[in-house]
C-alpha atoms as a PDB file:
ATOM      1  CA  UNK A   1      17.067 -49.020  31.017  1.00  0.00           C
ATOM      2  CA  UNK A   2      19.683 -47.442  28.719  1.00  0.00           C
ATOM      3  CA  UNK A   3      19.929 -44.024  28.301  1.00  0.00           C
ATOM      4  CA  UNK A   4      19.995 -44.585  24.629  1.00  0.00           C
ATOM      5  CA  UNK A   5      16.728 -46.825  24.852  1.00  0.00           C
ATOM      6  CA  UNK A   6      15.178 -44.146  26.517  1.00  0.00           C
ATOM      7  CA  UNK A   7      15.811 -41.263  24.372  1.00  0.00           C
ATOM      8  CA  UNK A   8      14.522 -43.477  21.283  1.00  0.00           C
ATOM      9  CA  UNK A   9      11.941 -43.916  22.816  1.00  0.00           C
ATOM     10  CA  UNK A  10      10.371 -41.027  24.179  1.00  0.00           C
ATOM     11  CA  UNK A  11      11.373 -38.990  20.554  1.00  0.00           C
ATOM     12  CA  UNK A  12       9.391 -42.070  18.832  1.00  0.00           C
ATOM     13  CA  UNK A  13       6.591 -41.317  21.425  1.00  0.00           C
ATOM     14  CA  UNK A  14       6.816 -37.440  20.303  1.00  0.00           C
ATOM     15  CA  UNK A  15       6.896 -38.264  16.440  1.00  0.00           C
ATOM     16  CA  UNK A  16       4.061 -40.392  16.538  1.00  0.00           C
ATOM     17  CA  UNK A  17       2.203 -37.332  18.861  1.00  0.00           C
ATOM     18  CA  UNK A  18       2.923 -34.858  16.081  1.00  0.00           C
ATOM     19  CA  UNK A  19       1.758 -37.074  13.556  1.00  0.00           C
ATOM     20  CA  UNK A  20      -1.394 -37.850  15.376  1.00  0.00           C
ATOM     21  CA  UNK A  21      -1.778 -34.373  15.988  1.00  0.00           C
ATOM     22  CA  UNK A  22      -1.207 -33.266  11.875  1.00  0.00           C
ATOM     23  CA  UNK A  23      -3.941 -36.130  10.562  1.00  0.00           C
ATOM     24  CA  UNK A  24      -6.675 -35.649  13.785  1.00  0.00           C
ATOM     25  CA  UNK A  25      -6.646 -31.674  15.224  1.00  0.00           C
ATOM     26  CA  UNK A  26      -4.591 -29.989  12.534  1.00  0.00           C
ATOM     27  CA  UNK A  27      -6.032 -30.348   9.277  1.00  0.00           C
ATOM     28  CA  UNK A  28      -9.559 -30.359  10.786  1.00  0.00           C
ATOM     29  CA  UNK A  29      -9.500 -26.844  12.002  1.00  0.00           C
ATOM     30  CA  UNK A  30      -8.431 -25.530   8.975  1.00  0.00           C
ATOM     31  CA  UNK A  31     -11.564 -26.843   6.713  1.00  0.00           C
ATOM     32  CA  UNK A  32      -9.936 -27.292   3.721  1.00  0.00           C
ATOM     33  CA  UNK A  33     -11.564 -29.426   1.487  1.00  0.00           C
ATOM     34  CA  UNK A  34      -7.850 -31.840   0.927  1.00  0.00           C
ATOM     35  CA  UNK A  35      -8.002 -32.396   4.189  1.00  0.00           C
ATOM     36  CA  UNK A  36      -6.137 -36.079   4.781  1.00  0.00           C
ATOM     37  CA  UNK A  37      -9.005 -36.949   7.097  1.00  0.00           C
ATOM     38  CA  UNK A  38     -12.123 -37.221   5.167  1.00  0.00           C
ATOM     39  CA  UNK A  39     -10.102 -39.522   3.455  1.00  0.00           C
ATOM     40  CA  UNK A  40      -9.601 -42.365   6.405  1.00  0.00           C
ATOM     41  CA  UNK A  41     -11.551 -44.986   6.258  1.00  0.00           C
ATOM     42  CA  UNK A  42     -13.687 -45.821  10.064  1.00  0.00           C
ATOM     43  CA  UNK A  43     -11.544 -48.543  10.384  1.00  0.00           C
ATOM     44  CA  UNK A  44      -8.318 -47.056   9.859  1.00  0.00           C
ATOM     45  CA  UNK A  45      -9.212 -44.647  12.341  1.00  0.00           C
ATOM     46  CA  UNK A  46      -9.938 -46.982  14.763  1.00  0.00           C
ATOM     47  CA  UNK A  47      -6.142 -47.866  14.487  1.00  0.00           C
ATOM     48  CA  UNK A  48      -5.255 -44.450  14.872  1.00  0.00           C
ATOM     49  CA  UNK A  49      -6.909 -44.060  18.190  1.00  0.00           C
ATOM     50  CA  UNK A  50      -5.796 -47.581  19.394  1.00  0.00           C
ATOM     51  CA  UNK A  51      -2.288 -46.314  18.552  1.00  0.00           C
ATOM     52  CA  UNK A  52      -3.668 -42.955  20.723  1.00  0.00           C
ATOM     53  CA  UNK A  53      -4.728 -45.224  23.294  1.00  0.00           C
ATOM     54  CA  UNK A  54      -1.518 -47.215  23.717  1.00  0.00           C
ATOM     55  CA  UNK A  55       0.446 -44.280  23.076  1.00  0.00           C
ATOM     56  CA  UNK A  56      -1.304 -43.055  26.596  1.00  0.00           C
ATOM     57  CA  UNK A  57      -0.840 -45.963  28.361  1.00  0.00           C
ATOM     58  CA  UNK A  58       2.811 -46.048  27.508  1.00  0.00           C
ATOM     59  CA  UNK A  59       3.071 -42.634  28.816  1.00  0.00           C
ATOM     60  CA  UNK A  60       1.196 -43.272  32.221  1.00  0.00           C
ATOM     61  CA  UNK A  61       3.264 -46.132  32.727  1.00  0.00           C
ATOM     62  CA  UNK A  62       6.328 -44.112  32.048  1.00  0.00           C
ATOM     63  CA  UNK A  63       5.708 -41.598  34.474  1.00  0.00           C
ATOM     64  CA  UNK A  64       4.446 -44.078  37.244  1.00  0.00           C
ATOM     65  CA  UNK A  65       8.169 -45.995  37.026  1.00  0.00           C
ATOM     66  CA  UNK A  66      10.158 -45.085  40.333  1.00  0.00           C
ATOM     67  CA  UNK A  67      13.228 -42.780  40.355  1.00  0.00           C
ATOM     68  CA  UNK A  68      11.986 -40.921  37.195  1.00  0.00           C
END
């Protein structure tokens, strides 16, 4: 893999964290009545957590790869 490809990819792996993070834990803590949640529909947040989900996977997978 190139280094390049790797970097890219990890920092896309870390954006998409933080933004996870901002719409799910964030925003809910703070009970706000704006908060961005209440305003997802159930099935768009089923495609957040699939995107959670896969976002885990990809991780695991990462740090199972030999020599890393």
């Amino acid at each position: 893999i190139p280094f390049r490809t790797l970097v890219v990819s990890l920092l896309s792996h870390q954006v998409l964290l933080q933004n996870l993070y901002d719409i799910l834990l964030e925003e809910a803590g703070q009970n706000r009545h704006g908060s961005f949640l209440r305003y997802i529909s159930m099935q768009n947040l089923a495609i957040i957590f699939d995107l959670l989900l896969d976002s885990y996977r990809t991780a695991r997978e990462f740090d199972t790869r030999p020599g890393l």
